[in-house]
Protein backbone atom coordinates (compact mmCIF):
# COMPACT_ATOMS: atom_id res chain seq x y z
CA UNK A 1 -4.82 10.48 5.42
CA UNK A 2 -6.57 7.29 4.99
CA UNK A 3 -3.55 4.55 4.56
CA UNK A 4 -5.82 2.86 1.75
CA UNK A 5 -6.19 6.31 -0.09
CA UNK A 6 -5.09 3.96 -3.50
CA UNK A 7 -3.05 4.61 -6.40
CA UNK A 8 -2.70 8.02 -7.51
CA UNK A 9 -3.17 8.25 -11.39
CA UNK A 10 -2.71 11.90 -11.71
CA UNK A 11 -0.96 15.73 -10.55
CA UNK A 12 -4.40 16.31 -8.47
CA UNK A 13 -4.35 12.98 -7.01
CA UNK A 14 -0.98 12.74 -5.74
CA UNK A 15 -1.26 16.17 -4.32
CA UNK A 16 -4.03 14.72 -1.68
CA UNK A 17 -0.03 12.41 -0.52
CA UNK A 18 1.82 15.81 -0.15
CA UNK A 19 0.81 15.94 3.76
CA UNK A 20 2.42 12.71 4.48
CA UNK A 21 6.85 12.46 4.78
CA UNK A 22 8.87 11.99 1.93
CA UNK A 23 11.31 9.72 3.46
CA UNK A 24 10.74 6.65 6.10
CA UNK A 25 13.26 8.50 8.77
CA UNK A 26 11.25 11.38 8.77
CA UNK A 27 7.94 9.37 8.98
CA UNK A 28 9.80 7.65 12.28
CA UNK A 29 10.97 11.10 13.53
CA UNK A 30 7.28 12.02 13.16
CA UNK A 31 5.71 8.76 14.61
CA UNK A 32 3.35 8.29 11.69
CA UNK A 33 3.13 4.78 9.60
CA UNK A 34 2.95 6.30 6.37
CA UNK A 35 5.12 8.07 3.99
CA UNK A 36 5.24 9.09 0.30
CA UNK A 37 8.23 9.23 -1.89
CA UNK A 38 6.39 9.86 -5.58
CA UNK A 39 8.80 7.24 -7.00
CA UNK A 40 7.44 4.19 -8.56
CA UNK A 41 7.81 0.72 -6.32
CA UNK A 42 9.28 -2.18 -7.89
CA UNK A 43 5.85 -3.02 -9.38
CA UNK A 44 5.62 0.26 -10.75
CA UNK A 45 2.60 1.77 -8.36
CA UNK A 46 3.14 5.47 -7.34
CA UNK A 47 1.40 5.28 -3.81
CA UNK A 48 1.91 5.44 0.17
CA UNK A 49 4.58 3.64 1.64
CA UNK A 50 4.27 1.77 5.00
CA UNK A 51 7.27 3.22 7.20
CA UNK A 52 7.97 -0.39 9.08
CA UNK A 53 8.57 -2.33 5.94
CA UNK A 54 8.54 0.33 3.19
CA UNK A 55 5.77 -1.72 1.12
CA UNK A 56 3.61 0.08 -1.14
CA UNK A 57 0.26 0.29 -0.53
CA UNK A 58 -0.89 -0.83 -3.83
CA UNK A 59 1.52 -4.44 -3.26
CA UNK A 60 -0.03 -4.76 0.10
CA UNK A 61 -3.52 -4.75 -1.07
CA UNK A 62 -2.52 -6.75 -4.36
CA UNK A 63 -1.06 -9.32 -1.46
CA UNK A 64 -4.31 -9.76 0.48
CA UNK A 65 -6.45 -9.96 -2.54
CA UNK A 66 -3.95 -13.14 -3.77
CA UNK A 67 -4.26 -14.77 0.13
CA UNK A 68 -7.64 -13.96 0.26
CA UNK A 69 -8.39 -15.66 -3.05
CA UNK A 70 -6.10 -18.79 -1.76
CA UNK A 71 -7.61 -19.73 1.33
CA UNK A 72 -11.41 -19.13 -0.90
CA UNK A 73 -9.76 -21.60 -3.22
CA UNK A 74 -8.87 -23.81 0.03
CA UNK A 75 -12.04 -23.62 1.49
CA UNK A 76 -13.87 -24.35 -1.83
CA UNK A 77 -11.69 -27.28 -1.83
CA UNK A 78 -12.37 -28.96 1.66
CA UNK A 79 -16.16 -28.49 0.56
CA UNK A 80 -17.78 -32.29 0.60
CA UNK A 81 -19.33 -32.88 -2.79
């Protein structure tokens, strides 16, 4: 399972999440990063969990796309004009 497999919208899409754990204990029992609950995060995204932190995959990506969008805005404004 790709961890970036993205948010499930339907039945047949979460079914491709079934192979991962359902809890973050078992996903450390089993040595694997990744687990899937089916519940809804605080943000409401239905998607992988990481098993250090328990962050959604859906608010990590979210995340990177707001940092990577500050330090553009940074960069644009160190520019010379």
């Amino acid at each position: 399972m790709h961890p970036h497999a993205g948010f499930a919208r339907n039945a047949a899409e979460f079914a491709v999440f079934n192979d991962l754990p359902s809890t973050a204990e078992e996903a450390i029992a089993l040595g694997v990063c990744w687990y899937f609950t089916g519940e809804q995060c605080r943000n409401g995204h239905v998607s992988p969990r990481r098993t250090k932190n328990g962050e959604c995959t859906e608010c990590k990506r979210a995340r990177e796309r707001r940092r990577l969008a500050r330090r553009e805005k940074e960069q644009l404004n160190l520019m010379p004009t």
